[in-house]
Protein backbone atom coordinates (compact mmCIF):
# COMPACT_ATOMS: atom_id res chain seq x y z
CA UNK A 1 97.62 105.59 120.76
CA UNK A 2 96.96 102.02 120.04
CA UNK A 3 95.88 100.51 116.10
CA UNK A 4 92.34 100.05 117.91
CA UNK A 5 91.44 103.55 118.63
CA UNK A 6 92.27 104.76 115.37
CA UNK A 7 89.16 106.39 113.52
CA UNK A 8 89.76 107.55 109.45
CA UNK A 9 93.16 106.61 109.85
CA UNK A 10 95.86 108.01 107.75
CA UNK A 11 99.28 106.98 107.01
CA UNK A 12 100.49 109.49 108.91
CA UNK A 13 98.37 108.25 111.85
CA UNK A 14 99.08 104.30 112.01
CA UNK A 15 103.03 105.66 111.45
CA UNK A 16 102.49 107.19 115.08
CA UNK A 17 100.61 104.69 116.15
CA UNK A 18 102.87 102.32 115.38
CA UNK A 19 106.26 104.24 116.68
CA UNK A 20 103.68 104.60 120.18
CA UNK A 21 103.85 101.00 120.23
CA UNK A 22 107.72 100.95 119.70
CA UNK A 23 108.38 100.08 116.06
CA UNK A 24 110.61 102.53 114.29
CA UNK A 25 110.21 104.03 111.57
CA UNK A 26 112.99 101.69 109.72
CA UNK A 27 110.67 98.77 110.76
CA UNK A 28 107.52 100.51 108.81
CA UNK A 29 106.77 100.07 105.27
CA UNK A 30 104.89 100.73 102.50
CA UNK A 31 102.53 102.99 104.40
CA UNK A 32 99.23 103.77 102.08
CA UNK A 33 95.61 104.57 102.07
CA UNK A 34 93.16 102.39 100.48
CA UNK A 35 90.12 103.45 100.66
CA UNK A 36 88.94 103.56 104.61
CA UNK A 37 92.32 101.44 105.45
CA UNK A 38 95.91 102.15 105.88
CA UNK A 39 97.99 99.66 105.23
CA UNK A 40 101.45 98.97 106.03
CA UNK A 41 104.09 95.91 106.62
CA UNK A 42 106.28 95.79 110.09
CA UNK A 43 109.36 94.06 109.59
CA UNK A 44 110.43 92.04 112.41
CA UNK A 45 113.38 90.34 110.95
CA UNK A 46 116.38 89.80 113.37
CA UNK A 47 119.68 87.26 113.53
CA UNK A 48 118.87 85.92 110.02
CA UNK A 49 115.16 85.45 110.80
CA UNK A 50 112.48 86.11 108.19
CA UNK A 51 109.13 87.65 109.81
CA UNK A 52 107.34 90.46 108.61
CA UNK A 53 103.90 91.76 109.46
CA UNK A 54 101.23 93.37 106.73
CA UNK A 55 98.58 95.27 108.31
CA UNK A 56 95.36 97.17 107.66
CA UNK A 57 93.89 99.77 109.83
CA UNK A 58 90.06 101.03 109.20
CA UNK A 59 87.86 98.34 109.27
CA UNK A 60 86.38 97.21 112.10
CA UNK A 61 89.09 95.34 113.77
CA UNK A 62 93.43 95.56 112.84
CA UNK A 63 94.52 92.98 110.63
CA UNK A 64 97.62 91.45 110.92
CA UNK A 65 99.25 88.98 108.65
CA UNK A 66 102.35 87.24 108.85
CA UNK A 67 104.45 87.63 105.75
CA UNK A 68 108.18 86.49 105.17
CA UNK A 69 110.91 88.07 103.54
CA UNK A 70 114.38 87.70 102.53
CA UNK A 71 117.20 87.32 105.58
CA UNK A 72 119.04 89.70 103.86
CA UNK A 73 118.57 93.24 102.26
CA UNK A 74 115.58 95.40 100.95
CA UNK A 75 112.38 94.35 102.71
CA UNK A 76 109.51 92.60 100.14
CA UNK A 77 107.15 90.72 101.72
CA UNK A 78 105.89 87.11 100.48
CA UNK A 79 102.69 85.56 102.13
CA UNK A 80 103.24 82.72 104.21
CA UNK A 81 102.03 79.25 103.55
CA UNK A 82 100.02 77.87 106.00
């Protein structure tokens, strides 16, 4: 089940989405609902690197942000600047 075909989604939706599209659950945070959107942040941090992903899931089209984080320890996101 891909982000796209999602309709109403819930948290516990975009979290199977998600592991359908091979992120584990240790990748996925901060799942919550927000009115019609989910949103969540994918962390994609490996060898030292800093990505992250936040995502919403509801309106008409995914959005996905990149974010970066610390190379080291808990995951919190920071916005990139562009």
């Amino acid at each position: 089940m891909a982000l796209h075909d999602l309709t109403g989604p819930t948290p516990a939706m975009v979290r199977a989405a998600l592991n359908g599209l091979g992120y584990l659950d240790e990748r996925i945070h901060d799942l919550k609902k927000s009115g019609a959107t989910t949103q969540f942040f994918l962390v994609l941090r490996e060898n030292g690197g800093r990505l992250g992903l936040e995502g919403s899931v509801g309106g008409e089209e995914p959005v996905m942000d990149n974010v970066v984080a610390p190379a080291t320890g808990p995951f919190v996101a920071e916005r990139s600047q562009h």
